[in-house]
N, C-alpha and C. Protein backbone atom coordinates (compact mmCIF):
# COMPACT_ATOMS: atom_id res chain seq x y z
N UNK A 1 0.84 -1.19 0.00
CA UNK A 1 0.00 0.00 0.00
C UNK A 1 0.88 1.25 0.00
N UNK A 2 0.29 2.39 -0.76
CA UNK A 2 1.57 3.39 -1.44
C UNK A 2 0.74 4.57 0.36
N UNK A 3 1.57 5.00 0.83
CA UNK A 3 1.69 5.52 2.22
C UNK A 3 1.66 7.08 1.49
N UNK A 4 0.76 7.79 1.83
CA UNK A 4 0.74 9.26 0.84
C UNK A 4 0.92 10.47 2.07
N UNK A 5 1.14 11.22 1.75
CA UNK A 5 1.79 12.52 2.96
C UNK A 5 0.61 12.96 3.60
N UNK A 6 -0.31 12.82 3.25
CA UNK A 6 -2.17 12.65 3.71
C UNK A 6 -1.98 12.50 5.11
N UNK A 7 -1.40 11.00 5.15
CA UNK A 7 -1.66 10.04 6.04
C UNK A 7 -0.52 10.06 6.81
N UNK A 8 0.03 10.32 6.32
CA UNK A 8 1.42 10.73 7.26
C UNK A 8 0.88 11.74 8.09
N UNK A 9 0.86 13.38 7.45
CA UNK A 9 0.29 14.07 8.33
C UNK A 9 -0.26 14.19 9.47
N UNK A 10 -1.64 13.37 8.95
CA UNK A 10 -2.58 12.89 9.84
C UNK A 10 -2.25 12.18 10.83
N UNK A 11 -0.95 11.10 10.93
CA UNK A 11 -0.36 10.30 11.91
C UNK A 11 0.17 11.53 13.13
N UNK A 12 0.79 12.03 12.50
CA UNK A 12 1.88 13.11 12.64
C UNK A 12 1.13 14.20 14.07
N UNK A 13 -0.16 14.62 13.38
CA UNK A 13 -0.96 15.32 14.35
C UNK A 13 -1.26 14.75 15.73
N UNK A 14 -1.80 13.41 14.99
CA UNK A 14 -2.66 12.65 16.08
C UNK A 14 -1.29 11.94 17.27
N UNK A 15 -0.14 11.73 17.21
CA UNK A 15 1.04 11.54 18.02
C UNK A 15 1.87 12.51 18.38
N UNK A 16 1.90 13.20 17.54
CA UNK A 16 3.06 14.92 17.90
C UNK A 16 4.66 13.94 17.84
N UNK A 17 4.53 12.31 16.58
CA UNK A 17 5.66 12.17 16.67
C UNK A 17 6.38 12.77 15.34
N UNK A 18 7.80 12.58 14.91
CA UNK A 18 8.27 12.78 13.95
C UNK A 18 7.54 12.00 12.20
N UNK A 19 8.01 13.39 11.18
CA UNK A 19 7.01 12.27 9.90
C UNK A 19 7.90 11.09 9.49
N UNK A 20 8.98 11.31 9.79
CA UNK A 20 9.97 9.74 9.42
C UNK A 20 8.86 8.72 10.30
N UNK A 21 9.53 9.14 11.35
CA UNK A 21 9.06 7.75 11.98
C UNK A 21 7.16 7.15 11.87
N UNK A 22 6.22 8.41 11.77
CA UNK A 22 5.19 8.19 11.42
C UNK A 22 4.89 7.29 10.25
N UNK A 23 6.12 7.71 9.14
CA UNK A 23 6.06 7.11 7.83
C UNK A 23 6.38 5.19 7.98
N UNK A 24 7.19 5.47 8.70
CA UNK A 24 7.67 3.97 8.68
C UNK A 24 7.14 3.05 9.72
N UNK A 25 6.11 3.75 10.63
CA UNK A 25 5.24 2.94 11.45
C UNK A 25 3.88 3.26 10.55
N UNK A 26 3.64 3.34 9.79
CA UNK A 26 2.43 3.57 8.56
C UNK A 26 2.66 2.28 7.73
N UNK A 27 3.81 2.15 7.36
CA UNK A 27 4.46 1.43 6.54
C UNK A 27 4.59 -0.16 6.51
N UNK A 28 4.57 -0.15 8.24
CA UNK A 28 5.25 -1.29 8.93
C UNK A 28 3.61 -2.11 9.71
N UNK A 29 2.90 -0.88 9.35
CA UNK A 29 1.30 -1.39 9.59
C UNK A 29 0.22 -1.60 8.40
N UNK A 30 0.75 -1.57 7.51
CA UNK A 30 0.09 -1.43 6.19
C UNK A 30 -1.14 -0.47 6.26
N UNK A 31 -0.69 1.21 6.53
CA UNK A 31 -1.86 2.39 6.14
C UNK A 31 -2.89 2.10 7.31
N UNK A 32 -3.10 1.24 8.53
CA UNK A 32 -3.79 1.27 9.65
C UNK A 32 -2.99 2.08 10.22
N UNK A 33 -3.96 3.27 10.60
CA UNK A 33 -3.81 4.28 11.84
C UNK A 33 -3.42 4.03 13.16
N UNK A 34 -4.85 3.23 13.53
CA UNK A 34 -4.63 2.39 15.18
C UNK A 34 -3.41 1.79 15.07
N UNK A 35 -3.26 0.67 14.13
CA UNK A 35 -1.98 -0.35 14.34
C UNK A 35 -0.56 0.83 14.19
N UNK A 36 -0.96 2.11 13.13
CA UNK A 36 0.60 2.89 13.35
C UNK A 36 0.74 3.41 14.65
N UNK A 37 -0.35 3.83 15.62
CA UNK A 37 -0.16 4.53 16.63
C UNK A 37 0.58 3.04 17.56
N UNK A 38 -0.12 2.21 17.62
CA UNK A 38 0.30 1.51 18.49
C UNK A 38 1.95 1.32 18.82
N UNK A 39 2.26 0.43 17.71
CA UNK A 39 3.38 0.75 16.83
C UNK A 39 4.45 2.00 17.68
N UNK A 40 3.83 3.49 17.17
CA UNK A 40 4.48 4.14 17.79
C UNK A 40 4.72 3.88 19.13
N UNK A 41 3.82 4.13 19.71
CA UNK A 41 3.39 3.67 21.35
C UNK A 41 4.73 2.45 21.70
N UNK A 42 4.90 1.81 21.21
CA UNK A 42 6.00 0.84 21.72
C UNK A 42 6.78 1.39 21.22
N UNK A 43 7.53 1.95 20.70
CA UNK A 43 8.88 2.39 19.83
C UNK A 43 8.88 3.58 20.91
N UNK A 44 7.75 4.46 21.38
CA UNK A 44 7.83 5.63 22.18
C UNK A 44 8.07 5.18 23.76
N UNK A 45 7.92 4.24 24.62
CA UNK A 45 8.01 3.53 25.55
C UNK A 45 9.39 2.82 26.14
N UNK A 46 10.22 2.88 24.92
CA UNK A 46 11.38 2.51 24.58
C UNK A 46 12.22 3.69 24.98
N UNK A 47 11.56 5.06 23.97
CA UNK A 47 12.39 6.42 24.03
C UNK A 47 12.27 6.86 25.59
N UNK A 48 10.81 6.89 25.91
CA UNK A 48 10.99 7.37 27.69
C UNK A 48 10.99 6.89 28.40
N UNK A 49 11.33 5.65 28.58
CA UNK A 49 12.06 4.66 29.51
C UNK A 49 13.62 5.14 29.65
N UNK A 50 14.34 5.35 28.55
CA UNK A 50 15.43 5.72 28.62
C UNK A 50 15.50 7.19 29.16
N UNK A 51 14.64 8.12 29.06
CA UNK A 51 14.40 9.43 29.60
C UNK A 51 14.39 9.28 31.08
N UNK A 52 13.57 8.53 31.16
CA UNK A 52 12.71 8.50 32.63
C UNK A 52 13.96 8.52 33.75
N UNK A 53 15.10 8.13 33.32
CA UNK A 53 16.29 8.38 34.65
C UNK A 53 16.67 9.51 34.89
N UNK A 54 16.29 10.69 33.80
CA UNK A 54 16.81 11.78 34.54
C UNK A 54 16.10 12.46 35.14
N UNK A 55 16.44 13.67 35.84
CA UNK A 55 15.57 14.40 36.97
C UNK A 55 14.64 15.28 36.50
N UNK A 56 13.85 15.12 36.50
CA UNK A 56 12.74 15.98 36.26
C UNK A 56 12.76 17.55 37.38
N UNK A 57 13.14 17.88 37.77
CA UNK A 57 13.05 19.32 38.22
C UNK A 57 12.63 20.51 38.40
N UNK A 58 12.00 20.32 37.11
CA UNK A 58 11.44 21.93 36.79
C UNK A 58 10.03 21.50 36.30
N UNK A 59 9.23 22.28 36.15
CA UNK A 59 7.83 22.33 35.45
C UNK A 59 6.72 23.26 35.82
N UNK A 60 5.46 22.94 36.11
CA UNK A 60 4.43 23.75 35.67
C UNK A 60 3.12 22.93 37.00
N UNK A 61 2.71 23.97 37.66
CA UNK A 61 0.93 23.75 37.95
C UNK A 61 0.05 23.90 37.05
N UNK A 62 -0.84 22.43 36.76
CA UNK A 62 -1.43 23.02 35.82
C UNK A 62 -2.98 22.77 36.94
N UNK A 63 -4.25 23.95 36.08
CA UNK A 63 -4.98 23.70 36.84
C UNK A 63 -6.46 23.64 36.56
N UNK A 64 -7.22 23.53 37.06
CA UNK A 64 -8.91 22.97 35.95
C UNK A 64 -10.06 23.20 37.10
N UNK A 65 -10.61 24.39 36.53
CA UNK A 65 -12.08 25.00 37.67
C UNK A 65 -13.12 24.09 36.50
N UNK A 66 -14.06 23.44 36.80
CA UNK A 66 -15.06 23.20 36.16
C UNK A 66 -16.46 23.94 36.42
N UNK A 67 -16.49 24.19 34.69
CA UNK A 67 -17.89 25.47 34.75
C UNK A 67 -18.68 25.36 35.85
N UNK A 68 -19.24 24.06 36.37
CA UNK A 68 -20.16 24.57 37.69
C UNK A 68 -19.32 25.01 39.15
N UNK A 69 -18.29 25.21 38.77
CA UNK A 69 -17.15 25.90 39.84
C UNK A 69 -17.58 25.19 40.95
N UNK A 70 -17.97 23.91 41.03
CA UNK A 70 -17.71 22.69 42.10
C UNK A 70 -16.94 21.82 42.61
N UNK A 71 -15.67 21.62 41.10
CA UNK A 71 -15.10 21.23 41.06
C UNK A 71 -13.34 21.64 40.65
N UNK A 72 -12.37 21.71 41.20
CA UNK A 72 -11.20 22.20 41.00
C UNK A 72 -10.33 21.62 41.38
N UNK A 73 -9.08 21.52 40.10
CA UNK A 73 -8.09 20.49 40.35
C UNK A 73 -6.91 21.59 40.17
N UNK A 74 -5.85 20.54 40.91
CA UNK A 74 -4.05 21.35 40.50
C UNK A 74 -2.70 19.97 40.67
N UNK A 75 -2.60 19.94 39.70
CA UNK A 75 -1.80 19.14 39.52
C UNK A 75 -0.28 19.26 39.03
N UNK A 76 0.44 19.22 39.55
CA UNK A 76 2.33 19.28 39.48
C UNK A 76 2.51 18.19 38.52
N UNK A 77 3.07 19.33 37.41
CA UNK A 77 3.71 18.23 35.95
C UNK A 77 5.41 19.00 35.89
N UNK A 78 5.98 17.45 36.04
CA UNK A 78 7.79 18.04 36.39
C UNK A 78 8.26 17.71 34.40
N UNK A 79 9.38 18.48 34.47
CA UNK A 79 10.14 18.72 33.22
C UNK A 79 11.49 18.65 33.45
N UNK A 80 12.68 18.46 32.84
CA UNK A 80 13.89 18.76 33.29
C UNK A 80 14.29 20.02 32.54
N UNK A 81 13.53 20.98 31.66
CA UNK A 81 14.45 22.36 31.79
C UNK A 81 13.30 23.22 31.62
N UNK A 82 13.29 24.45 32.22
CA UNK A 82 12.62 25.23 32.23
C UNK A 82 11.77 25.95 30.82
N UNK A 83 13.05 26.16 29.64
CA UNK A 83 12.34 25.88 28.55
C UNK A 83 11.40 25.47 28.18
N UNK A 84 11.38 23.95 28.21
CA UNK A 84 9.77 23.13 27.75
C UNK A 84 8.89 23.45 28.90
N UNK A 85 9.02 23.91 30.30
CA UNK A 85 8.02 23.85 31.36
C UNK A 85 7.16 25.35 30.79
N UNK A 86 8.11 26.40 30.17
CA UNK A 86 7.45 27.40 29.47
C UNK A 86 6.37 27.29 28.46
N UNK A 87 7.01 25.95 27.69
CA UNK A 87 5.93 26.12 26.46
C UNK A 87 4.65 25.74 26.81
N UNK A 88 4.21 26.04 25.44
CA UNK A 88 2.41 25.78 25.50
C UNK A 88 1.99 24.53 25.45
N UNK A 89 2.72 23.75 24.65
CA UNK A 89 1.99 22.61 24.67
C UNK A 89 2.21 22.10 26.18
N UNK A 90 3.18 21.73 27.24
CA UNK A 90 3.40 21.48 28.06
C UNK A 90 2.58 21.81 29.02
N UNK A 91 2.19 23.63 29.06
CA UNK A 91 1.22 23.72 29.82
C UNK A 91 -0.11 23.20 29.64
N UNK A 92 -0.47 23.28 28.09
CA UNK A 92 -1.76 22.52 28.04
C UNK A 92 -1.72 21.09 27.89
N UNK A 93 -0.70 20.39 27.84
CA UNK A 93 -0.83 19.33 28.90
C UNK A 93 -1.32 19.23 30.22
N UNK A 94 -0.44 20.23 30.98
CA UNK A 94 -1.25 20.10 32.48
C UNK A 94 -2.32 20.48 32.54
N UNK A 95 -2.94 21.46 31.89
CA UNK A 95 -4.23 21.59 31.90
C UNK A 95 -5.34 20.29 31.49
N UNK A 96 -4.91 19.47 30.34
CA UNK A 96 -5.60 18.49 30.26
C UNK A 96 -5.79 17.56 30.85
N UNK A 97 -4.45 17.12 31.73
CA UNK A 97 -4.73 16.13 32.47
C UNK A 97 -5.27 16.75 34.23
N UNK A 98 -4.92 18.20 34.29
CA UNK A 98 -6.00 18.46 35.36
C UNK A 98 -7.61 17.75 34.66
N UNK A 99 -7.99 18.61 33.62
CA UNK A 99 -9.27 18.01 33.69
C UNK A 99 -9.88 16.97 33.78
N UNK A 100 -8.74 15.77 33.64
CA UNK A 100 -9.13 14.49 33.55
C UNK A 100 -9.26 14.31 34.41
N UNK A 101 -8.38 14.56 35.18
CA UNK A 101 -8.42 14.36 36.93
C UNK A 101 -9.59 15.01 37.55
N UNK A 102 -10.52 16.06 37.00
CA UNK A 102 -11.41 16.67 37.35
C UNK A 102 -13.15 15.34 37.14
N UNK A 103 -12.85 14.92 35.95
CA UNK A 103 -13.70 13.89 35.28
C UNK A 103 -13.95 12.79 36.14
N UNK A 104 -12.64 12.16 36.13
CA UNK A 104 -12.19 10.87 36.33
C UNK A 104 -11.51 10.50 37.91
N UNK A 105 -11.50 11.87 38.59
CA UNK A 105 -11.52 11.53 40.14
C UNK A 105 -10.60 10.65 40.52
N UNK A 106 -9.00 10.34 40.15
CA UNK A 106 -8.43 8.87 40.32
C UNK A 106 -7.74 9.62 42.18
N UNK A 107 -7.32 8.21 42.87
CA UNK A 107 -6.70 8.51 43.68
C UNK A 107 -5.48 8.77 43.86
N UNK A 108 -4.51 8.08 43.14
CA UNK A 108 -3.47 7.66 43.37
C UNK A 108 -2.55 8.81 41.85
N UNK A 109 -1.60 8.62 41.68
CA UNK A 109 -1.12 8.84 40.34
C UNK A 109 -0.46 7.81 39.39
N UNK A 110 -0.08 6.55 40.13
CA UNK A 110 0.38 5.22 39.55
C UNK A 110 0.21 4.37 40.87
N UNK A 111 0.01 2.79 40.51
CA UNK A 111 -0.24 1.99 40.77
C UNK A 111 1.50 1.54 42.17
N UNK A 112 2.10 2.24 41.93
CA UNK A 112 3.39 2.38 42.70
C UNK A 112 2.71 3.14 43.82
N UNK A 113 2.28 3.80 43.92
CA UNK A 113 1.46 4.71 45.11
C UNK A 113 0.34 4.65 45.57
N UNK A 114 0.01 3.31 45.70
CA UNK A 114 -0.90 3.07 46.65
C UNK A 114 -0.19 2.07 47.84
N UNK A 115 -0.82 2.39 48.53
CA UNK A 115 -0.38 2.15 49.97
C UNK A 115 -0.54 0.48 49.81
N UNK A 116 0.47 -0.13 50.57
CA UNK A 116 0.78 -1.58 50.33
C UNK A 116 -0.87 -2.22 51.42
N UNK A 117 -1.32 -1.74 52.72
CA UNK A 117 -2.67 -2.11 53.89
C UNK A 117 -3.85 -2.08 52.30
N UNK A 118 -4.06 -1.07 51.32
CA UNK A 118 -4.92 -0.63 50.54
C UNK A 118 -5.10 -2.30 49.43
N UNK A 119 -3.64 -2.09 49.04
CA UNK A 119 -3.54 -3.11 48.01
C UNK A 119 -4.19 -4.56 48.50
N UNK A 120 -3.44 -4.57 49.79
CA UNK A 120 -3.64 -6.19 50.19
C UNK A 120 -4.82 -6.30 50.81
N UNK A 121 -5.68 -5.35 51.07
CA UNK A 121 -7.27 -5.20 51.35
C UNK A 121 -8.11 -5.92 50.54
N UNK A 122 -7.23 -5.02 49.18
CA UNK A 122 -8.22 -5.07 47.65
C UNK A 122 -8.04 -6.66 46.93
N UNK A 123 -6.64 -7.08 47.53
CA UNK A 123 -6.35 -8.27 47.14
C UNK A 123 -7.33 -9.63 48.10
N UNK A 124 -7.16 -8.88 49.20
CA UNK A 124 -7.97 -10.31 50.55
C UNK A 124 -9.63 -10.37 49.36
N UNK A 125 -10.07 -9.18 49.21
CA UNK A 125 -11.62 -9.17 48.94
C UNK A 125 -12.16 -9.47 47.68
N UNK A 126 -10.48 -9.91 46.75
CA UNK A 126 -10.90 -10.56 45.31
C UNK A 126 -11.01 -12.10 45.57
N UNK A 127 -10.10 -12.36 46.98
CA UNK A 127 -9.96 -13.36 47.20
C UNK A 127 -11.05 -14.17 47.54
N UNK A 128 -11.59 -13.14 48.44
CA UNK A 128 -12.94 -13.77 49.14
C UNK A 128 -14.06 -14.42 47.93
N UNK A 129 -13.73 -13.39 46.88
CA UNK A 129 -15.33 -13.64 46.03
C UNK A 129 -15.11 -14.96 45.46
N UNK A 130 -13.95 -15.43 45.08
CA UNK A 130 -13.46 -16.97 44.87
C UNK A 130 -13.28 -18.10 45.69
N UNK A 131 -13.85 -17.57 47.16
CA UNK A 131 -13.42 -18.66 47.91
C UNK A 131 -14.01 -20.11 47.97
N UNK A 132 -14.91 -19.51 47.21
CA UNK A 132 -16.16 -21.40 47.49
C UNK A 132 -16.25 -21.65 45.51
N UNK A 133 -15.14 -21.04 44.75
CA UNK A 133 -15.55 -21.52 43.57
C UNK A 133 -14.24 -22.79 43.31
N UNK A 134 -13.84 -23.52 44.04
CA UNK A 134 -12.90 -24.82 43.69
C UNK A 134 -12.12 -24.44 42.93
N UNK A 135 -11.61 -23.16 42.38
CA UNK A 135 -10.76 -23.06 41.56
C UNK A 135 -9.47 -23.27 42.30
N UNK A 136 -8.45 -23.65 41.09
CA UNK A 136 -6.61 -23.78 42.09
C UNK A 136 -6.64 -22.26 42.68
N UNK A 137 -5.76 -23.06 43.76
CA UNK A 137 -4.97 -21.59 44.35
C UNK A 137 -4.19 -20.93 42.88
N UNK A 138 -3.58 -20.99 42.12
CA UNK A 138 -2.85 -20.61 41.34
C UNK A 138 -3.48 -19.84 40.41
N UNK A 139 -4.79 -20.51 40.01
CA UNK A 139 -6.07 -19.62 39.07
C UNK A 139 -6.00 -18.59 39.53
N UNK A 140 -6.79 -19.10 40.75
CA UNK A 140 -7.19 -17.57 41.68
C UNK A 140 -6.34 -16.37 42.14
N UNK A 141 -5.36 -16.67 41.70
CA UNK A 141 -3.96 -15.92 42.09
C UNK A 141 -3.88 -14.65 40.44
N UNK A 142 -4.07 -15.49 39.27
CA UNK A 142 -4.22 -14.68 38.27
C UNK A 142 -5.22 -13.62 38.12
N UNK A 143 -6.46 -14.47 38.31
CA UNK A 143 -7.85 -13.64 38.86
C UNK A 143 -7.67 -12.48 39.40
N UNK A 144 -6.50 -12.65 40.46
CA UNK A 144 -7.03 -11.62 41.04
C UNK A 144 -5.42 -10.52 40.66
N UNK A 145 -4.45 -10.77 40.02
CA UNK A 145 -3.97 -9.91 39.01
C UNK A 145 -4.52 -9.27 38.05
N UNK A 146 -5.27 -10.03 37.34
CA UNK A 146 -6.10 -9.46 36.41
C UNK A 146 -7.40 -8.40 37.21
N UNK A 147 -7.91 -8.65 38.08
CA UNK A 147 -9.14 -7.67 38.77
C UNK A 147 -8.24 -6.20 39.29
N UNK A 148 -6.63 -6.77 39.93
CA UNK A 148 -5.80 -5.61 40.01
C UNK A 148 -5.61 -4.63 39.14
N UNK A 149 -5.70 -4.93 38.04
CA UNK A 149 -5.51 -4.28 36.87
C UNK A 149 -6.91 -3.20 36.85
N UNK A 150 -7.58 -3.71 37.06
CA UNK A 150 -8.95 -3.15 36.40
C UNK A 150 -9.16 -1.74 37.67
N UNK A 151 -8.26 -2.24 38.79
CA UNK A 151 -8.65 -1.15 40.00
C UNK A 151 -7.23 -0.38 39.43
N UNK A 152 -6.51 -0.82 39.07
CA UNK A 152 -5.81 0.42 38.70
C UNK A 152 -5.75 1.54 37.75
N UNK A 153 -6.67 0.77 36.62
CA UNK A 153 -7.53 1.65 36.01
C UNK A 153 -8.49 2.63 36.34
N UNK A 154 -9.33 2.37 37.40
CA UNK A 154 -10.11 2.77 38.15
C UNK A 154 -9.17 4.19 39.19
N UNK A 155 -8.61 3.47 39.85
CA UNK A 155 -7.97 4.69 40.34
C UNK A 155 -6.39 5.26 40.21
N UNK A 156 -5.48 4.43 39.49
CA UNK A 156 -4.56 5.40 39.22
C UNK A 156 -4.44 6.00 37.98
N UNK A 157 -4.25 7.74 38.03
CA UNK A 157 -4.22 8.53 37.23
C UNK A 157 -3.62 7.99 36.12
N UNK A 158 -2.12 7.59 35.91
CA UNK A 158 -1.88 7.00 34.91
C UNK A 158 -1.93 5.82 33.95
N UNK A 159 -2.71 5.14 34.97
CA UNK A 159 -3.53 3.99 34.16
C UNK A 159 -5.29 4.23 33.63
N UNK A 160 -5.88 5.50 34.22
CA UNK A 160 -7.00 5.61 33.23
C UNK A 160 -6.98 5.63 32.19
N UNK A 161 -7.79 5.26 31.41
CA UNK A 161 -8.28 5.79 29.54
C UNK A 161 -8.42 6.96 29.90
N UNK A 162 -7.81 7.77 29.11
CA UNK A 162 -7.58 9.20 28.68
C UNK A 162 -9.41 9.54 28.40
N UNK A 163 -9.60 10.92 29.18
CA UNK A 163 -11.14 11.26 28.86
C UNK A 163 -11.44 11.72 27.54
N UNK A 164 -10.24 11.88 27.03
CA UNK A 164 -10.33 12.89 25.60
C UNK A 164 -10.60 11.57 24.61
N UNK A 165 -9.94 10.37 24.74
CA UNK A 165 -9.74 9.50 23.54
C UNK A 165 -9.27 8.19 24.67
N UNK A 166 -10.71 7.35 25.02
CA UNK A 166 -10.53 6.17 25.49
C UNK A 166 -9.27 5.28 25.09
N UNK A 167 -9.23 5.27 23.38
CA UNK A 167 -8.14 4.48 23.58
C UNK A 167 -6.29 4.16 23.72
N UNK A 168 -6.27 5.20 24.27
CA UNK A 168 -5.01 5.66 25.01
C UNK A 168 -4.77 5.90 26.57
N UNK A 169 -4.31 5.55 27.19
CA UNK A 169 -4.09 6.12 28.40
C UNK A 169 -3.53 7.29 29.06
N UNK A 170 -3.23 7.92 30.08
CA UNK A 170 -3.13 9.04 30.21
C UNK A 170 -1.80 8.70 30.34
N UNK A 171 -0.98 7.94 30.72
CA UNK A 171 0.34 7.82 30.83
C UNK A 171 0.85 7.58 29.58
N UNK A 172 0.26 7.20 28.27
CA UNK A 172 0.15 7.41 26.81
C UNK A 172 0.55 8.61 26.59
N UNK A 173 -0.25 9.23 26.95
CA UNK A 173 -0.34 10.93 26.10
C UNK A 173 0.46 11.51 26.90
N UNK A 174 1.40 11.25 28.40
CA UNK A 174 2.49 11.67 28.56
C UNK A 174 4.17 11.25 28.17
N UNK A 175 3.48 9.93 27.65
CA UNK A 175 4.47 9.63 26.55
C UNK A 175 4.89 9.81 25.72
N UNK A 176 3.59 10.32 24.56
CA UNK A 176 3.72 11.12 23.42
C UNK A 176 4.84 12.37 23.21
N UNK A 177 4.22 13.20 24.58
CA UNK A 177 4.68 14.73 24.73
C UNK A 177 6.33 14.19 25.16
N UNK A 178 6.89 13.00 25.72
CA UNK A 178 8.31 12.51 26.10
C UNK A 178 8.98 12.58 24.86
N UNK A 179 8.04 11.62 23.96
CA UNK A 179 8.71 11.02 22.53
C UNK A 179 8.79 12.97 21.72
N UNK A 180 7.87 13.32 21.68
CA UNK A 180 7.92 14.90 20.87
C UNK A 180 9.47 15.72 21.20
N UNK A 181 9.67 15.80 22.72
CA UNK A 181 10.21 16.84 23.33
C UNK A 181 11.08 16.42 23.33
N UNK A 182 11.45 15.12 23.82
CA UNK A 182 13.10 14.23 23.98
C UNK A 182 13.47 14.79 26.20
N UNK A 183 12.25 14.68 26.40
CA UNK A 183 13.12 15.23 27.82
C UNK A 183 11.66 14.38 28.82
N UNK A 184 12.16 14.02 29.90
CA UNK A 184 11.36 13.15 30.75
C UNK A 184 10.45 14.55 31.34
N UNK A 185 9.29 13.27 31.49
CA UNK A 185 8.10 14.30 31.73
C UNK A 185 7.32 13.50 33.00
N UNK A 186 6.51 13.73 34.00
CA UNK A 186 6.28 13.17 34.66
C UNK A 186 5.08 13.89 35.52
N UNK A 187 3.73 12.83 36.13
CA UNK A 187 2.83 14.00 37.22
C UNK A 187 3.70 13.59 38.52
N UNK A 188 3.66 14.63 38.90
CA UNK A 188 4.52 14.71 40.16
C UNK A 188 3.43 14.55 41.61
N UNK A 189 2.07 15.31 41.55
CA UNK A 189 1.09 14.84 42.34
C UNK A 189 0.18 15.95 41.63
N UNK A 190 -0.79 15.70 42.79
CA UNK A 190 -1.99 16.28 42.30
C UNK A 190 -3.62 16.52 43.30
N UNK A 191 -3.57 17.57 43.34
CA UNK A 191 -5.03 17.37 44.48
C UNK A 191 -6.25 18.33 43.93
N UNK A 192 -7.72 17.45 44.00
CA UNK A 192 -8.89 17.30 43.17
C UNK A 192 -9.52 17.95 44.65
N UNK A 193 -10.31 19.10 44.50
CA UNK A 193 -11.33 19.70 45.60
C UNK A 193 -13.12 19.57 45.08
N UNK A 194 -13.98 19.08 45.75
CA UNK A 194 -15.20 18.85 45.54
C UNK A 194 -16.32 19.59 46.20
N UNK A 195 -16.75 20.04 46.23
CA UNK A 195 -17.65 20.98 46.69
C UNK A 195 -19.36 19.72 46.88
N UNK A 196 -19.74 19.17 47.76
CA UNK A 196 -20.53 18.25 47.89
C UNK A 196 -21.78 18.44 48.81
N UNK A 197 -22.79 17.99 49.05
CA UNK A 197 -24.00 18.31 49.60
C UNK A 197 -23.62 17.90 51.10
């Protein structure tokens, strides 16, 4: 399939990665979008993994009042040079993932930060729901890896589906902005205020 600058483009937007590499994860997916992003997505995971050791230092509050001014978030997004913590896209990063955090209410910011009493709570009470189904201990042991997963979706920030575009995660789209910029990017924390009856 002949890969036309169309579609490149269009890759190009939708990742904020380079058009080489868009081209040749286009290429390497035969003209599927999803399969090029993915694609990227591992080739980008690669790039900020290797980022991820240096210090993040510098960055930006970003922050999100929602129109019924009930709701207000502020969340610390670190950078390692002041430069990129200036730019725009960076800030409207933090702004976006305040709002997500405004949406999507998570507790934690990764699955590394939840409290070990929390985890093994969540773990006793997957346990329980299997206790009279005869399955191996060993089943039930996956079971309840796999149900882990689904609470970490649930509440850590960087394992939600992104509110903007389910099928990415939010630790995705801070990957993206890693792979764009070439400099480790990271939420540093974050606190969500609710205004409630």
């Amino acid at each position: 399939m002949d890969i036309t600058a169309e579609m490149v483009k269009e890759l190009r937007e939708r990742t904020g990665i380079g058009m080489m590499e868009c081209k040749r994860a286009l290429e390497e997916a035969g003209g599927d979008q999803e399969k090029a992003i993915e694609i990227l997505r591992k080739k980008g995971y690669a790039r900020a993994a290797e980022k991820a050791e240096r210090a993040a230092q510098e960055g930006r509050i970003g922050a999100y009042i929602h129109s019924n001014g009930k709701i207000g978030v502020l969340v610390e997004l670190n950078c390692e040079t002041d430069f990129v913590a200036k730019n725009e896209e960076f800030q409207e990063l933090a702004k976006n993932i305040a709002m997500h955090i405004a949406a999507a209410n998570p507790k934690y910011v990764a699955p590394a930060d939840i409290p070990a009493d929390v985890l093994e709570k969540e773990r006793e009470i997957i346990r329980e729901q299997f206790k009279d189904s005869k399955k191996p201990a060993e089943i039930v042991e996956k079971i309840v890896e796999g149900k882990l997963s689904k609470f970490y979706e649930e509440f850590c920030l960087l394992e939600q589906p992104y509110i903007r575009d389910d099928k990415m995660k939010v630790k995705d789209l801070v990957t993206q902005f890693i792979s764009k910029f070439k400099e480790n990017t990271k939420v540093g924390r974050f606190t969500r205020y609710q205004i409630t009856k």
